[in-house]
Protein backbone atom coordinates (compact mmCIF):
# COMPACT_ATOMS: atom_id res chain seq x y z
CA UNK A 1 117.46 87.54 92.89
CA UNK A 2 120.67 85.63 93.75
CA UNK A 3 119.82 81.99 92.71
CA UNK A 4 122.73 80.85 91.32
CA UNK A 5 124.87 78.34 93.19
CA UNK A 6 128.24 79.92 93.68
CA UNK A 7 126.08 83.22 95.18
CA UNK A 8 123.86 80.95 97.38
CA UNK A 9 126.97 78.71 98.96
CA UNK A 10 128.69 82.83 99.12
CA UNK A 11 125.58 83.27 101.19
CA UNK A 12 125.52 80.54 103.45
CA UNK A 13 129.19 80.75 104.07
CA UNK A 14 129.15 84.12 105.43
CA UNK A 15 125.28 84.56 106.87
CA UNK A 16 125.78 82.54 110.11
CA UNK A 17 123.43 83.83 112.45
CA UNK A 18 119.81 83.96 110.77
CA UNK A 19 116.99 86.04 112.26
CA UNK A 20 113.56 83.52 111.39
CA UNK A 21 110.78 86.02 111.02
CA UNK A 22 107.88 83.88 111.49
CA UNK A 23 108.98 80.62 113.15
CA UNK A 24 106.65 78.43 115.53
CA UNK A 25 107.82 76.78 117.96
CA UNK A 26 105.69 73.85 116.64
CA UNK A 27 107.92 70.79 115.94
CA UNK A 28 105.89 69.57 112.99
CA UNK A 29 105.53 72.87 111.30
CA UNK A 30 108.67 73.57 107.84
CA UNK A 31 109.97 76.33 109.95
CA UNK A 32 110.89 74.85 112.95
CA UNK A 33 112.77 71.88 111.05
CA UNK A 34 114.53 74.33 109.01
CA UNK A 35 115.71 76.03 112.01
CA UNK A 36 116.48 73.26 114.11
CA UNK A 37 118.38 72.05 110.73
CA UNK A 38 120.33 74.94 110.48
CA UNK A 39 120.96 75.45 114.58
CA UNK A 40 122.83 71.66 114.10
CA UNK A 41 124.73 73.03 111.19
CA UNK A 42 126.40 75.40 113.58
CA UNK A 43 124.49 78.62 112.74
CA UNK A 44 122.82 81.01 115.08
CA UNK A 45 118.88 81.07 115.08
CA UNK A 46 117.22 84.05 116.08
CA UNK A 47 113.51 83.49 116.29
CA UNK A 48 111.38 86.62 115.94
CA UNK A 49 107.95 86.14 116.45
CA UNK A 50 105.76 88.15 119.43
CA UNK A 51 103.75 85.09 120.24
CA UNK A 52 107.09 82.92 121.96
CA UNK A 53 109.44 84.05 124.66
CA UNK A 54 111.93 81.15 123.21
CA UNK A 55 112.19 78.40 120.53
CA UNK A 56 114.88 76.04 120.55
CA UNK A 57 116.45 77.21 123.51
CA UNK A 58 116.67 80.74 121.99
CA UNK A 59 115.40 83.94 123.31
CA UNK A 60 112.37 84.79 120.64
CA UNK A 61 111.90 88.84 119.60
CA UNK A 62 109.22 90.43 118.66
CA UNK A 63 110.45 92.49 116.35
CA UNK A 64 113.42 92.38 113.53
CA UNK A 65 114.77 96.15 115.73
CA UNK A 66 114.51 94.36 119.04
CA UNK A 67 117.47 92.25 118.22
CA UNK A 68 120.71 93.65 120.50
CA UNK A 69 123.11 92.54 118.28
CA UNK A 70 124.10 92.12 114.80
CA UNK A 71 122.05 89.58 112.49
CA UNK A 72 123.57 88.30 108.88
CA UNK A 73 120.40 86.99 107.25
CA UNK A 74 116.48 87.44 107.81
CA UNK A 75 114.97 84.69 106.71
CA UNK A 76 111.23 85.16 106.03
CA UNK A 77 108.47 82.72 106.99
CA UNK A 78 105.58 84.59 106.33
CA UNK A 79 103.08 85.59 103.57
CA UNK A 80 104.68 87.28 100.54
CA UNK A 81 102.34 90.64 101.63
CA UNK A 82 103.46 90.99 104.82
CA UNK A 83 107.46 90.98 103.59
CA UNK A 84 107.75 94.71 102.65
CA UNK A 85 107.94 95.55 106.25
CA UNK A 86 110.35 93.10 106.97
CA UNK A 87 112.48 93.80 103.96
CA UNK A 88 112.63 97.26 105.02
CA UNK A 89 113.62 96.07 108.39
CA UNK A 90 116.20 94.04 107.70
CA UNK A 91 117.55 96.97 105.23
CA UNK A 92 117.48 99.03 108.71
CA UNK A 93 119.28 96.73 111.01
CA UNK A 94 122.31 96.20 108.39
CA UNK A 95 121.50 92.33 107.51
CA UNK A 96 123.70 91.39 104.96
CA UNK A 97 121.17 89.20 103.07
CA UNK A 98 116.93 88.82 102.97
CA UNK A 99 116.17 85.30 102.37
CA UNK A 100 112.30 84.12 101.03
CA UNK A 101 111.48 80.83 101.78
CA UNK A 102 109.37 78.41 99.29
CA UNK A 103 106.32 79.92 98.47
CA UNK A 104 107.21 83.76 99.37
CA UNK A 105 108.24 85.92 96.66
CA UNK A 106 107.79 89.31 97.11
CA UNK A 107 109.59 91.10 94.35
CA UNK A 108 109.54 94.32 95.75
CA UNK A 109 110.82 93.67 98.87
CA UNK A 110 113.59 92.17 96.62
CA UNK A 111 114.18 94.86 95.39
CA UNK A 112 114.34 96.97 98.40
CA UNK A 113 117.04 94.73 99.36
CA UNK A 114 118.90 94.75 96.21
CA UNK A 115 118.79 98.30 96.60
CA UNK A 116 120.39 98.87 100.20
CA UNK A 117 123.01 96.11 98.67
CA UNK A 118 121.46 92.95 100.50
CA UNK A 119 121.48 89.39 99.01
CA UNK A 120 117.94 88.92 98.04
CA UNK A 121 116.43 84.62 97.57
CA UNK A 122 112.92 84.37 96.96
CA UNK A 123 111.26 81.08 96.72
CA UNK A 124 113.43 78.91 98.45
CA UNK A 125 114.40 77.00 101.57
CA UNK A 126 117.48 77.71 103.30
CA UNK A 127 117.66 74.24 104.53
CA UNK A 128 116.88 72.56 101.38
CA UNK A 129 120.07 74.79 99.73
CA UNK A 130 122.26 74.23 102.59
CA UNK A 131 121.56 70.17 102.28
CA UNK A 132 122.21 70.76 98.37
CA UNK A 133 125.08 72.43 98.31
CA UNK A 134 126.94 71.12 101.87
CA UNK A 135 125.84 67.44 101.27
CA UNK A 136 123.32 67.47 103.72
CA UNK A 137 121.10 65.69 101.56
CA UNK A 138 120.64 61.88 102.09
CA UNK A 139 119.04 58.86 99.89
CA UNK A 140 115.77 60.15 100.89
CA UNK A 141 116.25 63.84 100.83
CA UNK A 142 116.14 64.17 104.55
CA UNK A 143 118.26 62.50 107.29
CA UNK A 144 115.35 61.62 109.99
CA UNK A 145 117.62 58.64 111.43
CA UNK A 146 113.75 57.20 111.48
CA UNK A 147 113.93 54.04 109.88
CA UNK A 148 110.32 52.47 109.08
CA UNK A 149 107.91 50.96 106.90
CA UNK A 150 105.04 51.70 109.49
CA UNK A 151 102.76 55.33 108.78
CA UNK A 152 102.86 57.74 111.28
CA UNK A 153 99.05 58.62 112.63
């Protein structure tokens, strides 16, 4: 599993358009602020997920193969059983890297994707590394531009 820094910043350098297997189009839900994150970061989100036509103004796919062009990076938002099929698709549509957010780690599909010669990450968040590593993070950890002492209900 590539965890180290210099192979993750490698990674996010050269991965910039990022097929989200598994993200809502729910506002509130770590997926959809990871991809709107990374959209405003200047990458290319491809949502793939059969139950949207589009999130954040992006056509959604059903399917990893329904894609019509090429992707860099699959980035998995889905329980660590159901990876295996998407680690053999991404294998199949020449990604260059399969990406496991926090709380998946599937290390066989990491393997199949060290195999075919993919980056493999398990266990993180693509948006948390980027933040790391670019300086994304802020005194709170996340730049909301929401400024208050008041709870949300």
């Amino acid at each position: 599993m590539a965890a180290d820094i210099p192979t993750l910043r490698r990674i996010l350098k050269i991965c910039r358009t990022i097929a989200m297997v598994g993200l809502s189009a729910d506002w509130f839900r770590p997926s959809y602020f990871a991809a709107k994150y990374m959209q405003q970061h200047g990458y290319r989100i491809v949502p793939v997920n059969p139950r949207y036509a589009e999130i954040l103004g992006e056509r959604c796919y059903a399917r990893l193969e329904d894609i019509p062009f090429a992707v860099d990076m699959v980035d998995v938002f889905r329980k660590p059983a159901d990876v295996m099929p998407i680690a053999r698709s991404a294998v199949a549509i020449g990604a260059k890297c399969l990406w496991q957010q926090l709380g998946v780690a599937n290390a066989e599909a990491d393997a199949i994707a060290r195999a075919a010669g993919l980056d493999s990450v398990m266990d993180r968040c693509v948006k948390i590394e980027h933040a790391r590593l670019f300086g994304g993070l802020h005194w709170a950890g996340v730049n909301t531009r929401v400024i208050s002492a008041r709870r949300l209900v």
